[in-house]
Protein backbone atom coordinates (compact mmCIF):
# COMPACT_ATOMS: atom_id res chain seq x y z
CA UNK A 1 213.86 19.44 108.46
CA UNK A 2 213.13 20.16 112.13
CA UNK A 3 213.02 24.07 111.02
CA UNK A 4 210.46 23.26 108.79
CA UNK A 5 208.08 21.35 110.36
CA UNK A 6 208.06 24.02 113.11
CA UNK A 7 208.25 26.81 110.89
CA UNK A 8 205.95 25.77 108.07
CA UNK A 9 204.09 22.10 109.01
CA UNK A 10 203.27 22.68 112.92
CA UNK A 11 201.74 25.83 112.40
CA UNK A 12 198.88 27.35 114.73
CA UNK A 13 196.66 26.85 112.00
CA UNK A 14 197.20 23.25 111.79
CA UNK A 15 197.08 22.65 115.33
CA UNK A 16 193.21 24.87 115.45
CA UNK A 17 192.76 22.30 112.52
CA UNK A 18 193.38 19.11 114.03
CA UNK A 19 191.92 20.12 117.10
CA UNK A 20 188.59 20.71 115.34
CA UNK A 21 188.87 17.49 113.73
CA UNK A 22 189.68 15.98 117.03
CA UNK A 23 186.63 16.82 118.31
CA UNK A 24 184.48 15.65 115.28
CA UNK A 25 186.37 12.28 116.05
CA UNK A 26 185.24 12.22 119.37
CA UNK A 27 181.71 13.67 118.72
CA UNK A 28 180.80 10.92 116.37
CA UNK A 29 182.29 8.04 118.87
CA UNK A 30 180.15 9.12 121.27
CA UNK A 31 177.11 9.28 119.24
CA UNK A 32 178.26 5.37 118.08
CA UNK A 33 178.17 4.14 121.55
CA UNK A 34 174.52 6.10 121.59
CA UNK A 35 173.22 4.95 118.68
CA UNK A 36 174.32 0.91 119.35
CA UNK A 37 172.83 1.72 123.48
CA UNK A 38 176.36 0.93 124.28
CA UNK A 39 177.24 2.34 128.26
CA UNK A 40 181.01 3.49 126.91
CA UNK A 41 182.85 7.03 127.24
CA UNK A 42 184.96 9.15 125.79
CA UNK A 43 187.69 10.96 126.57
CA UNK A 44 189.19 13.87 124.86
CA UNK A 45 192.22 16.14 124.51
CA UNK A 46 192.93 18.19 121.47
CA UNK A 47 193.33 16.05 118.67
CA UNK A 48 193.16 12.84 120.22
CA UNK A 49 190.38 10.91 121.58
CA UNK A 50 190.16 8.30 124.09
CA UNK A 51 187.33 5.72 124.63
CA UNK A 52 187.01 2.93 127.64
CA UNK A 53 184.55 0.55 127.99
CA UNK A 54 182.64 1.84 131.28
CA UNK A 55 180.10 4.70 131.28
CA UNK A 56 182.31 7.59 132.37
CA UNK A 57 186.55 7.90 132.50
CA UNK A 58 188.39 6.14 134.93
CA UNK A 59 189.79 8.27 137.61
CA UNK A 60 192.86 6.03 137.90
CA UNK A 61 194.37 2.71 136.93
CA UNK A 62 192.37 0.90 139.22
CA UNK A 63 189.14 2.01 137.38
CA UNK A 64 190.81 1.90 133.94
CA UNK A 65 192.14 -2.02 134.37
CA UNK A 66 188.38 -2.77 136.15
CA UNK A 67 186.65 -1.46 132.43
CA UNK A 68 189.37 -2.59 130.17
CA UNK A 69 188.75 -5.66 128.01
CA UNK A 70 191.90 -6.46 126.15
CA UNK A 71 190.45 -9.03 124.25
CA UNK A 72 187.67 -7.12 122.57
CA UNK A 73 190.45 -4.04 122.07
CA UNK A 74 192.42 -6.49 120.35
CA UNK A 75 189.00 -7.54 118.12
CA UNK A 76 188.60 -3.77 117.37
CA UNK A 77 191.98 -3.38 116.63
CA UNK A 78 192.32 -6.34 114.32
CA UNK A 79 188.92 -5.07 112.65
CA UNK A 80 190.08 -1.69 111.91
CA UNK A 81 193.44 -2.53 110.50
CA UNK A 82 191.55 -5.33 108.01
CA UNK A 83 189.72 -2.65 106.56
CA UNK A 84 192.66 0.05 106.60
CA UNK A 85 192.43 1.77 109.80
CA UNK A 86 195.33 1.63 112.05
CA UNK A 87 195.28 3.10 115.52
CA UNK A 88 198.14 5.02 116.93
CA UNK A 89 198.82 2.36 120.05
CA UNK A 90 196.77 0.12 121.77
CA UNK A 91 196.25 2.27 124.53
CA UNK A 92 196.00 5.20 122.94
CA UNK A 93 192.91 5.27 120.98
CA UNK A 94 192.55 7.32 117.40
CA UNK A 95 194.48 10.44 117.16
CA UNK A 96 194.15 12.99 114.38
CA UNK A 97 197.44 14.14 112.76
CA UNK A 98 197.95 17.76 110.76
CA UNK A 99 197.93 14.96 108.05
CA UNK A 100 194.26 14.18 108.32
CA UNK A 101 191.21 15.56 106.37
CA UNK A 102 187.72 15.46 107.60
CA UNK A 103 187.48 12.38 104.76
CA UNK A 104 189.74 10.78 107.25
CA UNK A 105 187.69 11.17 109.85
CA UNK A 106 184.39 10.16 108.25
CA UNK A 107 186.81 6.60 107.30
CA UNK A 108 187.32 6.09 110.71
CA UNK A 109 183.97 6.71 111.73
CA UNK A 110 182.35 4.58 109.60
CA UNK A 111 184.66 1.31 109.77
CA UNK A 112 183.97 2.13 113.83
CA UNK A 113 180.29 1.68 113.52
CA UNK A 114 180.92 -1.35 111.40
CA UNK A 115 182.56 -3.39 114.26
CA UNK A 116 179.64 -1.88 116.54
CA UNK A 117 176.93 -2.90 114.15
CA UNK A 118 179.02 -6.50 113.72
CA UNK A 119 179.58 -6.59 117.47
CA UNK A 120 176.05 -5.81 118.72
């Protein structure tokens, strides 16, 4: 099994794949926050994305904890999973997988924007 997922799942082309998919994930966050005027960033790396409530990343953990808000992470959370999202961690943010298809992406893009539009 190992073998295989090296040989024939984790392939370069999957990883090019998810890393463009990645990027459309973290493209259309962005353009959320713009489009609700919300002051939030994004952070990327390869397939995963990474958003905090302040208008640029935190530097360290005493910037992160300042523009955290656990209680409307655990809103978003709750949100998401009610309509069939579920984020990798709580910390972590959305992640693409070589699973996902641009359809997933556009899912979790659009059940984002509707907890922005509730929210706002």
């Amino acid at each position: 099994a190992g073998r295989a997922a090296l040989v024939e799942v984790l392939t370069e082309e999957a990883f090019q794949r998810t890393g463009s998919l990645g990027a459309a994930l973290a493209d259309g966050i962005e353009e959320a926050f713009s489009d609700f005027g919300l002051p939030w960033s994004v952070s990327r790396l390869g397939a995963h994305a990474y958003y905090t409530f302040a208008p640029g990343p935190s530097r360290n953990a005493i910037e992160y904890r300042a523009a955290d808000h656990p209680g409307l992470r655990a809103l978003m959370r709750i949100w998401m999973a009610n309509r069939g999202v579920w984020e990798s961690g709580w910390w972590l943010g959305p992640t693409v997988s070589v699973a996902h298809t641009p359809d997933d992406v556009r899912r979790y893009l659009d059940v984002f924007r509707g907890f922005l539009a509730a929210m706002t």
